[in-house]
C-alpha atoms as a PDB file:
ATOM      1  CA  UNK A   1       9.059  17.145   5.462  1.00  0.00           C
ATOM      2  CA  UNK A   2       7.909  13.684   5.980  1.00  0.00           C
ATOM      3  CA  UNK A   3      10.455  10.521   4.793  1.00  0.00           C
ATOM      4  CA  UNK A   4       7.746  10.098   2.272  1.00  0.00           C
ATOM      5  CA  UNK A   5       7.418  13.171   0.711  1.00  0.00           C
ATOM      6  CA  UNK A   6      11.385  13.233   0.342  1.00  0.00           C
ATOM      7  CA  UNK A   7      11.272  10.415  -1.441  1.00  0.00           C
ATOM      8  CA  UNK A   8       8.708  11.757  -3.491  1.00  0.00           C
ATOM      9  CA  UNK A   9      10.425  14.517  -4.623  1.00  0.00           C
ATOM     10  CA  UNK A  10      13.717  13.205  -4.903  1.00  0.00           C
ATOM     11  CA  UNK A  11      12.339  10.471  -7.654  1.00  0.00           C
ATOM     12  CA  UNK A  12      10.626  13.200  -9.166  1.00  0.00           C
ATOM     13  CA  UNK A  13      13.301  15.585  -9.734  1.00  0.00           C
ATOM     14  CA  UNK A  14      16.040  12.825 -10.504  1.00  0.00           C
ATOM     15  CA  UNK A  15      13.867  10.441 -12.947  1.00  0.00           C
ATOM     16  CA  UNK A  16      11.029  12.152 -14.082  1.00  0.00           C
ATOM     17  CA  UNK A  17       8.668   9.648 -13.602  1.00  0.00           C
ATOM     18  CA  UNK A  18       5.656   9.694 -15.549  1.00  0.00           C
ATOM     19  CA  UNK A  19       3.749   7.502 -13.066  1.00  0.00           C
ATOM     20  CA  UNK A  20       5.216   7.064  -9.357  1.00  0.00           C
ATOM     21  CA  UNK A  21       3.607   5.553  -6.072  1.00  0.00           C
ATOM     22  CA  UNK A  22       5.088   5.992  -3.236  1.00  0.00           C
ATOM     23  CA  UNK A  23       3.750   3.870  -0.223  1.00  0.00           C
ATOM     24  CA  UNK A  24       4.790   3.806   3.502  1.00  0.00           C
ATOM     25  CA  UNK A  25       4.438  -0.149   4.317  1.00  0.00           C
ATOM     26  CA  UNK A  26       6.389   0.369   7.712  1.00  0.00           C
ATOM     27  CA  UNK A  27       2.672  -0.268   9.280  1.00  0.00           C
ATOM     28  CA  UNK A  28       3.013  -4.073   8.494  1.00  0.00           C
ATOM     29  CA  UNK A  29       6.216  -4.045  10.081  1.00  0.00           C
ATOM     30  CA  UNK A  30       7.769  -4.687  13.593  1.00  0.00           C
ATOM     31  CA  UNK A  31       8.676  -1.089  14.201  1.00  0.00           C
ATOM     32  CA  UNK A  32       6.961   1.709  16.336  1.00  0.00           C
ATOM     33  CA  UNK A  33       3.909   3.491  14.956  1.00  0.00           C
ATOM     34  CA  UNK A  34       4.043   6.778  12.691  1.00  0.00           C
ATOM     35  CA  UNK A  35       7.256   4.843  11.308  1.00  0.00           C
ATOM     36  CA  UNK A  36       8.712   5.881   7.857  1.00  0.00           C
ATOM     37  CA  UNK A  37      11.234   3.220   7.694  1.00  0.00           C
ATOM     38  CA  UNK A  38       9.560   0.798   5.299  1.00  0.00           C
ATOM     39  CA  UNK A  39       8.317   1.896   1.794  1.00  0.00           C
ATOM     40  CA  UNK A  40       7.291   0.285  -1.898  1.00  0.00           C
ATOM     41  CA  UNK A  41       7.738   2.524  -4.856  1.00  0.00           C
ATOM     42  CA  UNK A  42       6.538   2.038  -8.399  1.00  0.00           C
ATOM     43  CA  UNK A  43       8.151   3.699 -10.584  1.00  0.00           C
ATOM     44  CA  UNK A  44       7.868   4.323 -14.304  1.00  0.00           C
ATOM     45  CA  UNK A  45       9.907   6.291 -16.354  1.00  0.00           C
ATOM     46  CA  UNK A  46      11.730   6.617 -20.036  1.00  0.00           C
ATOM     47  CA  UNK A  47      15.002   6.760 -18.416  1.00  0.00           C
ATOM     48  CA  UNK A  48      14.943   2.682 -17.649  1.00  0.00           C
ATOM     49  CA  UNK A  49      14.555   2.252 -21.418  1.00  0.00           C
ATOM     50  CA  UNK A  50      18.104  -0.112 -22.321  1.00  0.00           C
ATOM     51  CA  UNK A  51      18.559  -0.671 -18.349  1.00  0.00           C
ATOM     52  CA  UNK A  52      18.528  -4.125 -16.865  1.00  0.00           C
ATOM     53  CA  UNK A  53      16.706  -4.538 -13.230  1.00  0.00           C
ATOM     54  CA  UNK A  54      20.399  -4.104 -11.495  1.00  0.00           C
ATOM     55  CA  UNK A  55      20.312  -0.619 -13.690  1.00  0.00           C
ATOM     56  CA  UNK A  56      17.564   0.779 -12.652  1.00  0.00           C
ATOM     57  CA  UNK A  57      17.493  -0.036  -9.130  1.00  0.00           C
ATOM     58  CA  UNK A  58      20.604   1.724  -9.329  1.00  0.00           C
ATOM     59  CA  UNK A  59      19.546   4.697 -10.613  1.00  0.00           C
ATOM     60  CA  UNK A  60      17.340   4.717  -7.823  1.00  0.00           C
ATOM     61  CA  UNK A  61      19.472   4.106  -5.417  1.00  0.00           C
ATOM     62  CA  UNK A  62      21.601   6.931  -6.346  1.00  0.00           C
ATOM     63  CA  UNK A  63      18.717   9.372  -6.202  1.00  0.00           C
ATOM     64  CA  UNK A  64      17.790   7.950  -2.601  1.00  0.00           C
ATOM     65  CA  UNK A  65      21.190   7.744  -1.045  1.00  0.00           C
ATOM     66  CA  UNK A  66      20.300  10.047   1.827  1.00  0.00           C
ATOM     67  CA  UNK A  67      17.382   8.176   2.719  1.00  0.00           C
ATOM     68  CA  UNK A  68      18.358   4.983   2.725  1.00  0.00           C
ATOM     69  CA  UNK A  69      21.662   5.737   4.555  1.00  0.00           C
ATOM     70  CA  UNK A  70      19.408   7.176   7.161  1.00  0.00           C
ATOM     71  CA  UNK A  71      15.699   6.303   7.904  1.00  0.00           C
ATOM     72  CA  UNK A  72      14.707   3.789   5.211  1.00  0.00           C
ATOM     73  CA  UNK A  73      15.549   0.563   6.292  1.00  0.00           C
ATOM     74  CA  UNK A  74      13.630  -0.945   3.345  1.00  0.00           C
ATOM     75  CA  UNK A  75      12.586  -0.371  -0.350  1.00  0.00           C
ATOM     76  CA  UNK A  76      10.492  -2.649  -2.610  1.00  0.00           C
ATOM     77  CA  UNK A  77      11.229  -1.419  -5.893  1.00  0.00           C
ATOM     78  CA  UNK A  78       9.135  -2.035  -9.232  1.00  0.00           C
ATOM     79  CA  UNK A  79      10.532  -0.167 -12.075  1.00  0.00           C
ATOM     80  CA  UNK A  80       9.390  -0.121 -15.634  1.00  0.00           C
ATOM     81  CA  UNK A  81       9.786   1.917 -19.156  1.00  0.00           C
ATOM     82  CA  UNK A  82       6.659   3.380 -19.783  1.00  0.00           C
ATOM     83  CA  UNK A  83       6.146   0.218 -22.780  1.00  0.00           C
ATOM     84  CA  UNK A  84       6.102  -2.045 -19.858  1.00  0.00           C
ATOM     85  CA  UNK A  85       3.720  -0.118 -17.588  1.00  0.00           C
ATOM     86  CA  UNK A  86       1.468  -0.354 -20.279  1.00  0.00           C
ATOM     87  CA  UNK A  87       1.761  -3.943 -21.033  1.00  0.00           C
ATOM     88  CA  UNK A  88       1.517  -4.745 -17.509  1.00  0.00           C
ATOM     89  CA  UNK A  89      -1.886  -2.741 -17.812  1.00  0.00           C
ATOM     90  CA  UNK A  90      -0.755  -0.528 -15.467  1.00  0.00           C
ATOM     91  CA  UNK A  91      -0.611  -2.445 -12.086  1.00  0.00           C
ATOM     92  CA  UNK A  92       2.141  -3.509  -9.627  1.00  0.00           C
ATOM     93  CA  UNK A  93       2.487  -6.657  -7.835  1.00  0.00           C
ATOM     94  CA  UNK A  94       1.569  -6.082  -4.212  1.00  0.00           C
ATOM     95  CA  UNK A  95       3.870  -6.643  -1.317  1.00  0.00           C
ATOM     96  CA  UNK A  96       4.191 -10.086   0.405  1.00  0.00           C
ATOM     97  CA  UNK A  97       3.399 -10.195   4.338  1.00  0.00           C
ATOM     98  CA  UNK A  98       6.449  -9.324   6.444  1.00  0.00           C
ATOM     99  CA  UNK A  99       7.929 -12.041   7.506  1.00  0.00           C
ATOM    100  CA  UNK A 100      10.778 -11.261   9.489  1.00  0.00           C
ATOM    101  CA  UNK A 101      11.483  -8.885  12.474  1.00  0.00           C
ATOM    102  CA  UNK A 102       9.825  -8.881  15.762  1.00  0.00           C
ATOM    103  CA  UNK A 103       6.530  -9.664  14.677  1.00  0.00           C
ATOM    104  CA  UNK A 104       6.865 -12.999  13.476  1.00  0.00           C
ATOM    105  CA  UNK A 105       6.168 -15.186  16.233  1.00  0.00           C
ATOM    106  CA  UNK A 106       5.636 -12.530  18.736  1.00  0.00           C
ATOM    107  CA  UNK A 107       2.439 -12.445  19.309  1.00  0.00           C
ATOM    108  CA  UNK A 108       2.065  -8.462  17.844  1.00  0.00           C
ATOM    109  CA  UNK A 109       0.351  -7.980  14.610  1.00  0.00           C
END
């Protein structure tokens, strides 16, 4: 099963989201191709109602401790109650350019 997937299900069966996105970014990173080190997750569900950022990131966390102990180097995280989502009208802020690693300066893009 593909780093992705696992992370898929894992937020699915600890949280039950009721919107997640899961996204391999590793692409825009200075690793080798096919690369699920890098991801950004959105993440919406009642469970973060009453939790701070630091909460629910933990939550998370604790759901993904497998994956981020071994292939995950990296995890943008956007969490919201689903009162949020919907005030946000249902979008994400999108990921910044990498800045770091191998690429910067390298000459690979």
């Amino acid at each position: 099963m593909s780093v992705q997937r696992e992370i898929e299900r894992q937020l699915e069966q600890r949280l039950s989201p009721v919107y997640l996105d899961v996204v391999n970014e590793s692409h825009q990173h200075s690793v080798p191709p096919n690369s699920e080190t890098h991801f950004r997750v959105v993440l919406v569900t009642e469970l973060f109602e009453g939790k701070r950022s630091v909460g629910r990131h933990q939550l998370v966390y604790a759901a993904l401790a497998e994956q981020l102990d071994g292939p995950v180097h990296a995890l943008a995280l956007h969490t919201y109650t689903p009162a949020e989502w919907q005030a946000r009208e249902q979008a994400a802020p999108a990921s910044p350019p990498c800045r770091g690693g191998g690429k910067a300066g390298s000459g690979q893009d």
